[in-house]
N, C-alpha and C. Protein backbone atom coordinates (compact mmCIF):
# COMPACT_ATOMS: atom_id res chain seq x y z
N UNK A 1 16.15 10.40 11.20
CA UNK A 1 14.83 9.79 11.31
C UNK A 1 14.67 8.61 10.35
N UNK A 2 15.44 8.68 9.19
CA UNK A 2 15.44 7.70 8.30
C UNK A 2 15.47 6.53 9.15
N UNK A 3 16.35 6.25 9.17
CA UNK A 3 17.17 5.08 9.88
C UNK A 3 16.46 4.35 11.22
N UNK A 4 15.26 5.49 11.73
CA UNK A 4 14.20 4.73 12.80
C UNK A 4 13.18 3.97 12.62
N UNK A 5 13.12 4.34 10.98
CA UNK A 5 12.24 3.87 10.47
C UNK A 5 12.00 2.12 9.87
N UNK A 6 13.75 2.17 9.73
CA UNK A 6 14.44 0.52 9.20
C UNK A 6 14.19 -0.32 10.03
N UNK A 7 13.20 -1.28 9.95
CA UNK A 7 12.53 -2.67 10.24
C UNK A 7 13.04 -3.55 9.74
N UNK A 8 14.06 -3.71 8.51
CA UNK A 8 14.82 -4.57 7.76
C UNK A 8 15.51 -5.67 8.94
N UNK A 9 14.85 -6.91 8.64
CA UNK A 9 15.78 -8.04 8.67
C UNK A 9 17.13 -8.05 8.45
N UNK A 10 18.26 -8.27 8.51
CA UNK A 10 19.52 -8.23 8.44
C UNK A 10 20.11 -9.37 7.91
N UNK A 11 19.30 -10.82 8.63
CA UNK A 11 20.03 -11.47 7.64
C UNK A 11 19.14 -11.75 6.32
N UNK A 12 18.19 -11.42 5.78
CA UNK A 12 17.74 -11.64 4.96
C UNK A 12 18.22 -10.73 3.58
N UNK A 13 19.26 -11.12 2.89
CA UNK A 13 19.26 -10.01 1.74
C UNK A 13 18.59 -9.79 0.98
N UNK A 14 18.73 -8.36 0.20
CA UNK A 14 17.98 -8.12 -0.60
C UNK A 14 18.94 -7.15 -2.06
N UNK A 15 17.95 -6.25 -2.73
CA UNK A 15 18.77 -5.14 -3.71
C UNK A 15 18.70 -4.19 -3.53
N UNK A 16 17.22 -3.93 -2.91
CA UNK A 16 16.56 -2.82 -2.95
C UNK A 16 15.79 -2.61 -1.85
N UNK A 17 15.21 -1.79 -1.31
CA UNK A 17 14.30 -1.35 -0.07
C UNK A 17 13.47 -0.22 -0.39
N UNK A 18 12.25 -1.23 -0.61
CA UNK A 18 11.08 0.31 -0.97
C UNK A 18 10.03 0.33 0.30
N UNK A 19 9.77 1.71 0.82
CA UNK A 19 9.02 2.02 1.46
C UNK A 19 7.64 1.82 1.19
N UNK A 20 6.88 1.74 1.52
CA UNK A 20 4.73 2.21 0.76
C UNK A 20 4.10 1.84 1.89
N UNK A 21 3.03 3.42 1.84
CA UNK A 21 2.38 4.03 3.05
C UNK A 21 0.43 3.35 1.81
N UNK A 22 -0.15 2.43 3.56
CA UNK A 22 -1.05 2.19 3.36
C UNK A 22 -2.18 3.54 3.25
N UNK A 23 -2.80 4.06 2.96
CA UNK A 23 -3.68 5.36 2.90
C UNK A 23 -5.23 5.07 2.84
N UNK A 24 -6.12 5.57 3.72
CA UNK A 24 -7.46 5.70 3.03
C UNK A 24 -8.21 5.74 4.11
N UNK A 25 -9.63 5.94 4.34
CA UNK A 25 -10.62 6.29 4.87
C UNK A 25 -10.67 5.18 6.58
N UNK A 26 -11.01 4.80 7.05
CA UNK A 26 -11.14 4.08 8.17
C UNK A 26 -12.35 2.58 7.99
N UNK A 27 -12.26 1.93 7.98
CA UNK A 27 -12.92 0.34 7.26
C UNK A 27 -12.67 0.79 6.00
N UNK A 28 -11.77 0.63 5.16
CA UNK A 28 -11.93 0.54 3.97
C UNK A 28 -11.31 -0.60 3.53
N UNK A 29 -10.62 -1.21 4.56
CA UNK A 29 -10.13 -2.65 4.52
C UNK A 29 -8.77 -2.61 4.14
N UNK A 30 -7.79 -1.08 4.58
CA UNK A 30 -6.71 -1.62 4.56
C UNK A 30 -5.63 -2.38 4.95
N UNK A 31 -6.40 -2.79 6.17
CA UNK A 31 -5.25 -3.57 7.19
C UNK A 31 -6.04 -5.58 6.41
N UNK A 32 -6.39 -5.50 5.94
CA UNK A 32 -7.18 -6.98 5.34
C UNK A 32 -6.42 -6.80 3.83
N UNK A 33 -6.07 -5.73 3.25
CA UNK A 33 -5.28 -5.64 1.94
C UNK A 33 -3.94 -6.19 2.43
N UNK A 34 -3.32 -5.74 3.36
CA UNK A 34 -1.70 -5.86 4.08
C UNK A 34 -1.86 -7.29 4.01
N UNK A 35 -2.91 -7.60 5.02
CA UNK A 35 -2.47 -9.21 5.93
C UNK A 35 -2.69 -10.33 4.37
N UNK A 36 -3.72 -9.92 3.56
CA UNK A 36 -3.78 -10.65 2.59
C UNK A 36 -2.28 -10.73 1.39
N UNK A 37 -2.05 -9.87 0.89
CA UNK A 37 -1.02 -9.92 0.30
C UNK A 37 0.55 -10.62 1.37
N UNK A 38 0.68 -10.10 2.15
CA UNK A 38 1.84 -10.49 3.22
C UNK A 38 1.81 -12.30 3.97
N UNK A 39 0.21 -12.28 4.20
CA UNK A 39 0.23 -13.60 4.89
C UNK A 39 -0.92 -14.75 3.99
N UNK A 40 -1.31 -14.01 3.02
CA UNK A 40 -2.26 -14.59 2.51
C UNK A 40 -3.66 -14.85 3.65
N UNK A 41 -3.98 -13.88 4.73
CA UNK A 41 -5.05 -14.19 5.37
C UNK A 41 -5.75 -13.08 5.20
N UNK A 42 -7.36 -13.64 5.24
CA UNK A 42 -8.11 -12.71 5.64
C UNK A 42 -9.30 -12.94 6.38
N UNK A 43 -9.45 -11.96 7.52
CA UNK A 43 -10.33 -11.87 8.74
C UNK A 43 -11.17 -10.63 8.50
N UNK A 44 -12.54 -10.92 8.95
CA UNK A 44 -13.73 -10.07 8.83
C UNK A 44 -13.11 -9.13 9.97
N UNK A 45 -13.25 -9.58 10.91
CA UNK A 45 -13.45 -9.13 11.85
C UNK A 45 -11.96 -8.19 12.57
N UNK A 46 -11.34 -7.81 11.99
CA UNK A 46 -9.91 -7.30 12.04
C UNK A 46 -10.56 -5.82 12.69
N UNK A 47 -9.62 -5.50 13.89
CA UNK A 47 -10.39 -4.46 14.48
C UNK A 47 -9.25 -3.09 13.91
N UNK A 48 -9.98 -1.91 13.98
CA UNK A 48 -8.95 -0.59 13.09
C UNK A 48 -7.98 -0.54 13.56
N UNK A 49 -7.04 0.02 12.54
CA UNK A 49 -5.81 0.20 13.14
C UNK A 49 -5.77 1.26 14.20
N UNK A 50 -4.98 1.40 14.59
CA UNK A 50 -4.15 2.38 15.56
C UNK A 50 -2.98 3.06 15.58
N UNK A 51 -2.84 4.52 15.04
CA UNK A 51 -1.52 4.70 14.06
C UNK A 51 -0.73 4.37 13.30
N UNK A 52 -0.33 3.52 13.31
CA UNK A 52 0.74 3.15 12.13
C UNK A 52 1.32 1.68 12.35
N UNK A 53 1.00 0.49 11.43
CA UNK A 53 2.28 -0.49 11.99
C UNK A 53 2.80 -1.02 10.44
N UNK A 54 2.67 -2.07 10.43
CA UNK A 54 3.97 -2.49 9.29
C UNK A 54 3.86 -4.16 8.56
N UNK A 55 4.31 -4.06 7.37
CA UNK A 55 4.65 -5.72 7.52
C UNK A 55 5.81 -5.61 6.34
N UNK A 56 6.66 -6.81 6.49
CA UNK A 56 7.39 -6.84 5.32
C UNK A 56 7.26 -7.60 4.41
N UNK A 57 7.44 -7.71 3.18
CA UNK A 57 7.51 -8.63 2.09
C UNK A 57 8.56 -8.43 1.17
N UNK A 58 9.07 -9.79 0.79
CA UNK A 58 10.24 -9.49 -0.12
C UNK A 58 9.59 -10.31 -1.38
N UNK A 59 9.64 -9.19 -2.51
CA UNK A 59 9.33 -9.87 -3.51
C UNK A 59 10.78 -10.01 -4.81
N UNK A 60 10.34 -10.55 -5.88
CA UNK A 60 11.42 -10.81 -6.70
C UNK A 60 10.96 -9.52 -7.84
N UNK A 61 11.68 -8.86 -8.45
CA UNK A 61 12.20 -8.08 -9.77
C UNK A 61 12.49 -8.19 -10.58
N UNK A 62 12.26 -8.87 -11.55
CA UNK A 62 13.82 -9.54 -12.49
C UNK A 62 14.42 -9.91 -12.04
N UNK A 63 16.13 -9.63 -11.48
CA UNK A 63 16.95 -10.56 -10.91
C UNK A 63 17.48 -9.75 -9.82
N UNK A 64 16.04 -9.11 -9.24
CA UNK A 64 16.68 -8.13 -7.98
C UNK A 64 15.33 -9.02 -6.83
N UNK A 65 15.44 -8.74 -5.70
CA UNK A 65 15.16 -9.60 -5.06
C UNK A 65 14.35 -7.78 -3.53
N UNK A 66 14.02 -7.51 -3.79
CA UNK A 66 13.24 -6.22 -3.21
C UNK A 66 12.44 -6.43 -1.62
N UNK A 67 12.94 -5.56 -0.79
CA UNK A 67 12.54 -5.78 0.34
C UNK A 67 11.42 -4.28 0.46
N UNK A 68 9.91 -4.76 0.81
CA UNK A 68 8.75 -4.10 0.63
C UNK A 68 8.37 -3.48 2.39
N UNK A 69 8.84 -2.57 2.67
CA UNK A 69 8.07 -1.92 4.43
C UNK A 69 7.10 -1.62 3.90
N UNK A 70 5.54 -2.07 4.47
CA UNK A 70 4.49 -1.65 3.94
C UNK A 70 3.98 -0.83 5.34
N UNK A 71 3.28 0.18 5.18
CA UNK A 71 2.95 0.67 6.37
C UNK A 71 1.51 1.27 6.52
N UNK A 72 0.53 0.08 7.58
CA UNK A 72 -0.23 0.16 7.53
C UNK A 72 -1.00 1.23 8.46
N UNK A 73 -1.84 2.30 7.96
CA UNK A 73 -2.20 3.66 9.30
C UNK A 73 -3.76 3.60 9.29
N UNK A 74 -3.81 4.47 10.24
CA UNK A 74 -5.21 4.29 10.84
C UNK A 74 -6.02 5.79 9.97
N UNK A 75 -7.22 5.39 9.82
CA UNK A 75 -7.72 6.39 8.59
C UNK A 75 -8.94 7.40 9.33
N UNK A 76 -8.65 6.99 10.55
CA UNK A 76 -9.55 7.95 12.01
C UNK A 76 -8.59 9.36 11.65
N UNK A 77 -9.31 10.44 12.00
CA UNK A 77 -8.86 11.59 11.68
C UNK A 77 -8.00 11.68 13.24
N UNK A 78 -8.19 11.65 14.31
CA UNK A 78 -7.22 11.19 15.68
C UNK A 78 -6.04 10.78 15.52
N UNK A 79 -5.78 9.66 14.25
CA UNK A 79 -4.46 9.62 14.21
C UNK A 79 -3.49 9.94 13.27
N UNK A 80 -4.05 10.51 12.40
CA UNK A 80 -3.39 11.30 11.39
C UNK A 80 -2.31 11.82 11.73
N UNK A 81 -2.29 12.57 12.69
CA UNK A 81 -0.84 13.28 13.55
C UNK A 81 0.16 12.63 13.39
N UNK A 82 0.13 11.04 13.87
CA UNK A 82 0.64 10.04 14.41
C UNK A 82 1.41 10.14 13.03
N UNK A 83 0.64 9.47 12.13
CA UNK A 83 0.90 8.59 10.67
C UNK A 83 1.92 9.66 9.64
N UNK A 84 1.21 10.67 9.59
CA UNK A 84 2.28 11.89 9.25
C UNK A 84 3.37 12.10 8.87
N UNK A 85 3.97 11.63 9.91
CA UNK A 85 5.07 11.80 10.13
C UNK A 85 6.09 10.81 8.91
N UNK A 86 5.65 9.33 8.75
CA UNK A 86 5.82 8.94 7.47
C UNK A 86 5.95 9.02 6.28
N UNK A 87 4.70 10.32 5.99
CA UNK A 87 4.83 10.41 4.74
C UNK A 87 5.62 10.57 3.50
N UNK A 88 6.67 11.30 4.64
CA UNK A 88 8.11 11.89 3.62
C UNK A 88 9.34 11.06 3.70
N UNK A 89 8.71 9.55 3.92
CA UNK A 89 9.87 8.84 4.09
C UNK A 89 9.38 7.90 3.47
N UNK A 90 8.31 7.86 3.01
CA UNK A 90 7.72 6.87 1.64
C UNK A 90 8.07 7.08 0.21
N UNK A 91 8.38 5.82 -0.52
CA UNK A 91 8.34 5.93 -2.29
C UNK A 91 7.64 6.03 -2.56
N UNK A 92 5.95 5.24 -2.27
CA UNK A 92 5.12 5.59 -2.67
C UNK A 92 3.69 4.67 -2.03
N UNK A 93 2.56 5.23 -2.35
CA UNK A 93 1.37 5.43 -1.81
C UNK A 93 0.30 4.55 -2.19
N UNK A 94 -0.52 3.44 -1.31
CA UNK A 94 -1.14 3.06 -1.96
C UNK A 94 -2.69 3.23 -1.23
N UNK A 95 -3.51 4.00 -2.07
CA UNK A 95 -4.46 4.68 -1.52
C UNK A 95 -6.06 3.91 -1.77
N UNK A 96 -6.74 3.70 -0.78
CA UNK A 96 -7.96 2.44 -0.57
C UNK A 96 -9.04 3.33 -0.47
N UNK A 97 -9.89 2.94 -1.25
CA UNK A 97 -11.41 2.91 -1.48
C UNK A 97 -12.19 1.68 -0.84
N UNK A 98 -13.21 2.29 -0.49
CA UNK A 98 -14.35 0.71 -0.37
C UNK A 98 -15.76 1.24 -1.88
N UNK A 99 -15.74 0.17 -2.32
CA UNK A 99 -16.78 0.66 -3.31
C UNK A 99 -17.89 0.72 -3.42
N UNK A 100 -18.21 -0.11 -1.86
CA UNK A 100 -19.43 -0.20 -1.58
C UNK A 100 -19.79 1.14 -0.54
N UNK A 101 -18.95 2.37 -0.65
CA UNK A 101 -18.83 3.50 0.48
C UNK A 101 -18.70 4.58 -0.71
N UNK A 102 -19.30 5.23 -0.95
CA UNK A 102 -19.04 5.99 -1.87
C UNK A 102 -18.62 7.18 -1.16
N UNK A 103 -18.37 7.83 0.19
CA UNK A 103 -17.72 8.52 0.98
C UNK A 103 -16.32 8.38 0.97
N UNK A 104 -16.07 6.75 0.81
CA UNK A 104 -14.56 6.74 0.97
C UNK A 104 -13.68 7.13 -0.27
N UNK A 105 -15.07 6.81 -1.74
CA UNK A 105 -14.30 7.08 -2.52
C UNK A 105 -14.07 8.77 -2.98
N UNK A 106 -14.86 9.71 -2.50
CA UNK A 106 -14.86 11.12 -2.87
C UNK A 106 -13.47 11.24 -1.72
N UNK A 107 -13.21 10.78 -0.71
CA UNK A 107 -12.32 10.88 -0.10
C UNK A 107 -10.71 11.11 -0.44
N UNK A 108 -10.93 10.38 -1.64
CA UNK A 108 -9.72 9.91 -1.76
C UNK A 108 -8.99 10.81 -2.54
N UNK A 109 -10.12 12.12 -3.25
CA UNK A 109 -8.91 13.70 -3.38
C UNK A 109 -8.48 14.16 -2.06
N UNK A 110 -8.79 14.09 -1.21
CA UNK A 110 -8.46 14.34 0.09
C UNK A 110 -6.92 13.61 0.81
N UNK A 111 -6.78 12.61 -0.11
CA UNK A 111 -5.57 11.75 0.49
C UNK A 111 -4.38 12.14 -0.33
N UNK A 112 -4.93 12.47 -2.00
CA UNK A 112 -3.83 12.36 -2.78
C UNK A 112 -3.50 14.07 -2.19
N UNK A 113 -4.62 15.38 -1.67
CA UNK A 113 -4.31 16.17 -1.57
C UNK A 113 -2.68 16.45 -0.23
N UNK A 114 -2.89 15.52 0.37
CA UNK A 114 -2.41 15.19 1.39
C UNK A 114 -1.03 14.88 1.16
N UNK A 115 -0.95 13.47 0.42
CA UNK A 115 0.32 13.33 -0.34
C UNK A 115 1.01 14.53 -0.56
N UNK A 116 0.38 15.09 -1.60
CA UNK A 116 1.13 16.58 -2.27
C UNK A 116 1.75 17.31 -0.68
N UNK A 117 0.95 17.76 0.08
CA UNK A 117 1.12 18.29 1.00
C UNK A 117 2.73 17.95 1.76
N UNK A 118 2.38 16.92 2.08
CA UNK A 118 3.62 16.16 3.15
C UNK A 118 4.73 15.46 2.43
N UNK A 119 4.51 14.29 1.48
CA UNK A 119 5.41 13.69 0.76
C UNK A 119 6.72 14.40 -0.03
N UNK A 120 7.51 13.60 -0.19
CA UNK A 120 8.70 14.34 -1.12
C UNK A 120 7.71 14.35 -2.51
N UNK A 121 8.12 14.93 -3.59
CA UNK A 121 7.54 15.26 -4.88
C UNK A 121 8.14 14.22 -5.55
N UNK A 122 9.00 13.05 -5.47
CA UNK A 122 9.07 11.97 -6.30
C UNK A 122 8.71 10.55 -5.83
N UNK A 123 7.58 9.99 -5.43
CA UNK A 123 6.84 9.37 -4.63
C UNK A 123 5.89 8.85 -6.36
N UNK A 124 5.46 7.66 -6.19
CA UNK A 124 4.79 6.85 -6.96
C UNK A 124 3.21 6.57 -6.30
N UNK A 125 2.25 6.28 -6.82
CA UNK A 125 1.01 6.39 -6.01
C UNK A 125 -0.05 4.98 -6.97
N UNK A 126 -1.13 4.75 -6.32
CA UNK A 126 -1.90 3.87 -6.87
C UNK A 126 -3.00 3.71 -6.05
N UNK A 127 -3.98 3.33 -6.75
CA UNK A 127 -5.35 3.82 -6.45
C UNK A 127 -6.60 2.52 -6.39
N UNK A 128 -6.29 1.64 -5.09
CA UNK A 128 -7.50 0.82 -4.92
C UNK A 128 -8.88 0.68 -4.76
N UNK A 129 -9.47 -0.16 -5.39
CA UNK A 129 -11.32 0.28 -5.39
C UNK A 129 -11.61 -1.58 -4.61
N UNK A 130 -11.47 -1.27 -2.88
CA UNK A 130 -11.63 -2.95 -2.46
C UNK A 130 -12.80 -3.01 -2.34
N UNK A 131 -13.17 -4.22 -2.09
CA UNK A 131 -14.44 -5.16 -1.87
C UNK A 131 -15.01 -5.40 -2.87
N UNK A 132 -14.49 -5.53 -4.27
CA UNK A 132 -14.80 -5.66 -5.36
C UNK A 132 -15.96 -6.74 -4.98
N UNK A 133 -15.82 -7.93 -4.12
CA UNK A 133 -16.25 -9.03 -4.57
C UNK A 133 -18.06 -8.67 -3.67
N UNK A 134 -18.35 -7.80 -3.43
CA UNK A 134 -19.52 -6.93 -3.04
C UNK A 134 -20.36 -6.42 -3.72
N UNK A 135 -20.63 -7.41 -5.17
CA UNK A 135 -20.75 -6.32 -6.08
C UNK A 135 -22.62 -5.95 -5.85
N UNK A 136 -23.33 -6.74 -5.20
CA UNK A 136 -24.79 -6.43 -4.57
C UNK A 136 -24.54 -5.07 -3.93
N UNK A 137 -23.27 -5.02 -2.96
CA UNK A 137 -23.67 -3.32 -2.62
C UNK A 137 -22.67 -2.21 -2.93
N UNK A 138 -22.47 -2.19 -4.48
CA UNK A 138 -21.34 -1.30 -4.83
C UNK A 138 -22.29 0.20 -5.01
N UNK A 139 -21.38 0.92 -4.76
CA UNK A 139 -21.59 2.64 -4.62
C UNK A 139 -21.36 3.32 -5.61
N UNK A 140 -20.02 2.56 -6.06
CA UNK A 140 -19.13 3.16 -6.72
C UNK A 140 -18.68 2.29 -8.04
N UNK A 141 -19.33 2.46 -8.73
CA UNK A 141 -18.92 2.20 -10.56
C UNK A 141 -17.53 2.02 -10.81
N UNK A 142 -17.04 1.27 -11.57
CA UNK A 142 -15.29 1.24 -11.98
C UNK A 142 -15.38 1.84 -12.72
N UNK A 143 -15.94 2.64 -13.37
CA UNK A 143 -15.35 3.84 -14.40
C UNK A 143 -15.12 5.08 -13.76
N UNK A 144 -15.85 5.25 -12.59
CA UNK A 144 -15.09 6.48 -11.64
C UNK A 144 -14.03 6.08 -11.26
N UNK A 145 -13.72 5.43 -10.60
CA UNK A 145 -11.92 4.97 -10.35
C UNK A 145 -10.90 4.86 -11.19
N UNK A 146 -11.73 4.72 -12.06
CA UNK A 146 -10.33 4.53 -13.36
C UNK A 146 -10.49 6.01 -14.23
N UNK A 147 -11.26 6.74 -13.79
CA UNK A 147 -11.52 8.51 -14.55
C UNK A 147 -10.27 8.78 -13.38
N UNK A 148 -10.36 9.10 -11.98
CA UNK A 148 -10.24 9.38 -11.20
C UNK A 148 -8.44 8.94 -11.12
N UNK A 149 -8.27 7.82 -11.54
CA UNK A 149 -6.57 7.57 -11.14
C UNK A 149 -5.90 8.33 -12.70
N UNK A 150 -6.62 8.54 -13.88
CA UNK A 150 -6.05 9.35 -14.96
C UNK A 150 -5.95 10.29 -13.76
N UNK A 151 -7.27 11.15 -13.70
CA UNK A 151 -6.94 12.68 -13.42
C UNK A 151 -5.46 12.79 -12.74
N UNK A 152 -5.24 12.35 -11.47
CA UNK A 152 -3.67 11.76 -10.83
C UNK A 152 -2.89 11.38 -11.58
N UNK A 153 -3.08 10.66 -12.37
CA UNK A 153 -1.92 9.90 -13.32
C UNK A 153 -1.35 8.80 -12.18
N UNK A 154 -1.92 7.87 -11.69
CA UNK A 154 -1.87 6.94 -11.32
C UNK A 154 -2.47 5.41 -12.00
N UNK A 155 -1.98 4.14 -11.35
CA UNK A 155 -2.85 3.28 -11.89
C UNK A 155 -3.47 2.86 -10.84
N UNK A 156 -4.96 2.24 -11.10
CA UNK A 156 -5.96 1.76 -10.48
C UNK A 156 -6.17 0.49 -10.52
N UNK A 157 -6.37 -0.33 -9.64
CA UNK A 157 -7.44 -1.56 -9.53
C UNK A 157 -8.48 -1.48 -8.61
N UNK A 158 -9.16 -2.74 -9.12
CA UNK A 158 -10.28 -3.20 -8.17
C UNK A 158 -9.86 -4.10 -7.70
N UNK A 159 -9.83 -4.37 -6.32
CA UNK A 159 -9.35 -5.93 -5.72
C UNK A 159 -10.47 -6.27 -4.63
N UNK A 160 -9.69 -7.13 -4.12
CA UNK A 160 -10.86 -7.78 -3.01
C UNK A 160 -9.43 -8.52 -1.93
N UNK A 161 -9.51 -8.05 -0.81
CA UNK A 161 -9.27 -8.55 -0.02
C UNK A 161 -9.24 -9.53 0.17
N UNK A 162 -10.71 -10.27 0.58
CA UNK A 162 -11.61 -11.70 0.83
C UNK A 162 -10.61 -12.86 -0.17
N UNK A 163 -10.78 -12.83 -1.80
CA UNK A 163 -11.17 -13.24 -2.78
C UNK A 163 -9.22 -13.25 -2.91
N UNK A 164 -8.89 -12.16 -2.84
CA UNK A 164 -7.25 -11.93 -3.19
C UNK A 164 -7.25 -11.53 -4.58
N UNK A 165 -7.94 -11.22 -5.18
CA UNK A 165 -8.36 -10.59 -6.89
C UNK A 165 -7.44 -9.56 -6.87
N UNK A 166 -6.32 -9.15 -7.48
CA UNK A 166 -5.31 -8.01 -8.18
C UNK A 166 -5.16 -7.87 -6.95
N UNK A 167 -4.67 -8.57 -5.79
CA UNK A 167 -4.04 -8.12 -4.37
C UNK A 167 -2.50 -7.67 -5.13
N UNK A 168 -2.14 -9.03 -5.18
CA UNK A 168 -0.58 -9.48 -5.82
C UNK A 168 0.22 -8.31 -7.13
N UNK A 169 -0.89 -8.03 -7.68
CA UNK A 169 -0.68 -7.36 -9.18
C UNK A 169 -0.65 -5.84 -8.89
N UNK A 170 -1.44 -5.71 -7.79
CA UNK A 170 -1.41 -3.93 -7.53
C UNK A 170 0.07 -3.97 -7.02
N UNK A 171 0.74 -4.28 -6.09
CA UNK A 171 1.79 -4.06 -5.16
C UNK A 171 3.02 -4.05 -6.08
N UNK A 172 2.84 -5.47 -7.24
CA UNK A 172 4.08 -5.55 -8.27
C UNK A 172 3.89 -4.44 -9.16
N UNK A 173 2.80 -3.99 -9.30
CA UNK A 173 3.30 -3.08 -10.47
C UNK A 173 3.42 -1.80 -9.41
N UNK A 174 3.53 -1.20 -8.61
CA UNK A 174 3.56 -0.33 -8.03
C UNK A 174 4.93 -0.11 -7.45
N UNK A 175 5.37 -1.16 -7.17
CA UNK A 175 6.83 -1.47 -6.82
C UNK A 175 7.56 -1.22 -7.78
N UNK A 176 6.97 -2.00 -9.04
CA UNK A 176 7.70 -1.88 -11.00
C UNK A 176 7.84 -0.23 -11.33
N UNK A 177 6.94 0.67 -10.79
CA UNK A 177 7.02 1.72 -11.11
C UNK A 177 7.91 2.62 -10.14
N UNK A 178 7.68 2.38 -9.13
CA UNK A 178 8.70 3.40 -8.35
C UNK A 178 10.24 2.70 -8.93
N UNK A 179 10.68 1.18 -8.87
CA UNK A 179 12.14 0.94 -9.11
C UNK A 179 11.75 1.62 -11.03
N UNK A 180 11.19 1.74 -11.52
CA UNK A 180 11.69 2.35 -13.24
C UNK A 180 12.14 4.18 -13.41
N UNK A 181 11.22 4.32 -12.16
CA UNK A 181 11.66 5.95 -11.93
C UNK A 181 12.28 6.25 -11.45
N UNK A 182 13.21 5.56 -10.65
CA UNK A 182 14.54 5.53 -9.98
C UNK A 182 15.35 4.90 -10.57
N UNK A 183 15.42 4.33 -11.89
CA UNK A 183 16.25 3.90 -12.28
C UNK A 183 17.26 2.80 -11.61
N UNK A 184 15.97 1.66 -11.26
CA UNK A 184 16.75 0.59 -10.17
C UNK A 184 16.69 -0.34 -11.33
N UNK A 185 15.75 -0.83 -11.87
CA UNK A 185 16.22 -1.51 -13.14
C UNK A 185 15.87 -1.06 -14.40
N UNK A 186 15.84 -2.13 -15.20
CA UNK A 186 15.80 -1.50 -17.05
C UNK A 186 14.38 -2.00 -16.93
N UNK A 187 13.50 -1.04 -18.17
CA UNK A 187 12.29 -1.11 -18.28
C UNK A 187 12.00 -2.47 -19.06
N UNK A 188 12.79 -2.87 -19.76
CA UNK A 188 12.98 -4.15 -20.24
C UNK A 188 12.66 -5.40 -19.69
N UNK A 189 12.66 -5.59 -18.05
CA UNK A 189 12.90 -6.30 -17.65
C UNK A 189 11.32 -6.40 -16.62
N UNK A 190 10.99 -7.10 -17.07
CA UNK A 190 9.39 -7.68 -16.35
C UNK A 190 8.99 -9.00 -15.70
N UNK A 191 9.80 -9.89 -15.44
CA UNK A 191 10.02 -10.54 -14.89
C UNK A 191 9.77 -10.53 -13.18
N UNK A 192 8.69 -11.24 -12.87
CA UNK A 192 8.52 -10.88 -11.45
C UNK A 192 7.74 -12.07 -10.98
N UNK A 193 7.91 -12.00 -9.67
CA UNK A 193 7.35 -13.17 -8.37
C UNK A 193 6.99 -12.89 -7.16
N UNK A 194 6.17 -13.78 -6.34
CA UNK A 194 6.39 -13.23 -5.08
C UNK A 194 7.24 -14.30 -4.53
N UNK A 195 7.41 -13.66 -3.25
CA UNK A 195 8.26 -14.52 -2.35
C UNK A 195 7.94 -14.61 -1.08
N UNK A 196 7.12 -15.95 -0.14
CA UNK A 196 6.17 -15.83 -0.13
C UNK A 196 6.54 -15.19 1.74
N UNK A 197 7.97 -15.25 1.85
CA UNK A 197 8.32 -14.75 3.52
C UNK A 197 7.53 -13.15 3.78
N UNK A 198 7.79 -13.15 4.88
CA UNK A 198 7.05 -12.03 4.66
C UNK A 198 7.28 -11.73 6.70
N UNK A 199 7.07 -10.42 6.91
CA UNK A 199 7.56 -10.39 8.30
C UNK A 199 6.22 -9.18 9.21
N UNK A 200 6.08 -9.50 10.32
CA UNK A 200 4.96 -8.70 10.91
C UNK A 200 6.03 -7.47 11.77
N UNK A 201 4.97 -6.42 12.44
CA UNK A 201 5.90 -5.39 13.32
C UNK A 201 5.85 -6.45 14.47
N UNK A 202 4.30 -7.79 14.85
CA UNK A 202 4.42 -8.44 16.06
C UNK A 202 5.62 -9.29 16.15
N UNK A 203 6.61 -9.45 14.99
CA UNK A 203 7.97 -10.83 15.33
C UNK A 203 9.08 -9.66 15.92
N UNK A 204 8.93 -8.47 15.69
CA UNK A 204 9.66 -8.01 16.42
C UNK A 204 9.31 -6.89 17.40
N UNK A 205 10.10 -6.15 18.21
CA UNK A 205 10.16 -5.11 19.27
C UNK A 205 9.39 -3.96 18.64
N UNK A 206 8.60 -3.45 19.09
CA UNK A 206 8.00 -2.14 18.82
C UNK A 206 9.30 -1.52 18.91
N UNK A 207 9.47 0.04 17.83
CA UNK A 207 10.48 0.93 18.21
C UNK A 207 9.52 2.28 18.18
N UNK A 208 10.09 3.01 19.34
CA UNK A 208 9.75 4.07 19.62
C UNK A 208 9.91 5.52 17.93
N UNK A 209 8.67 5.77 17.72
CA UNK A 209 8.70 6.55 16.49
C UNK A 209 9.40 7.83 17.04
């Protein structure tokens, strides 16, 4: 099943290949987190996902050069089934709040419970609070999100989609942490970039999950 999962470009090299499963409530704006970081766009009007799709990004490491499957799922309880099936083939998790939804954010023991559930037990996780730039209709305080990613032992931001605020910075350090716990590079080494290619599931063939 591994191996159905590989969307990798071929001629594009890389060092490394990290998996990360988009997670969270349904509008919470994770498919506007993807397209922003990957294509630098963002659309209001982006309609929900529909099980599961993807984008790639290759970013830089120090002097490793990292190929990112991001995988974006639908946060409708209908397709959960679908998305599932992923979980145990992810490094790690990056789990979305809206802050102006304070539903999505009580939600989100519900996701990490989930993780535990399905995921392998060495999986890396991180904990978004979007629409920062909303701050007329926030729900949700940044000191609950940042109580809330201790309790986990995760790290947290606030970003914004729209705005691109800690889009860039959540993904690198999340990436920084799964390659330090795998011992892909030395902790020493902090050095990082993006790069700005980046690949959709639409440039290529749907594959049958």
């Amino acid at each position: 099943m591994k191996d159905d999962l590989d969307y990798s470009l071929e001629e594009e090299p890389f060092d490394e290949k990290l998996r990360i499963m988009l997670i969270g409530d349904s509008n919470v704006g994770k498919t506007s987190i993807l397209k922003k970081f990957c294509k630098n766009q963002f659309n209001k009007s982006y309609i929900s996902s529909i099980g599961v799709d993807f984008e790639i990004k290759y970013i830089k490491i120090g002097e490793k050069t990292i190929n990112l499957q991001i995988w974006d799922t639908a946060g409708q309880e209908r397709f959960r089934g679908i998305s599932r099936q992923y979980y145990n083939k992810s490094d790690g998790f990056v789990i979305v709040y809206d802050i102006t939804n304070e539903k999505s954010f009580e939600d989100v023991t519900n996701w990490v419970e989930q993780i535990k559930e399905l995921a392998s037990s060495d999986n890396n996780n991180i904990i978004l609070g979007n629409k920062c730039d909303l701050e007329d209709d926030r729900e949700v305080d940044k000191e609950k999100g940042e109580e809330l990613s201790k309790k986990y032992n995760c790290q947290f931001f606030e970003v914004s989609a729209q705005t691109g605020k800690n889009i860039e910075n959540s993904f690198l350090c999340l990436a920084k942490s799964i390659l330090k716990d795998n011992n892909f590079i030395s902790s020493s080494r902090n050095g990082s970039q993006i790069d700005r290619k980046s690949y959709s599931m639409n440039n290529k063939k749907r594959k049958c999950c």
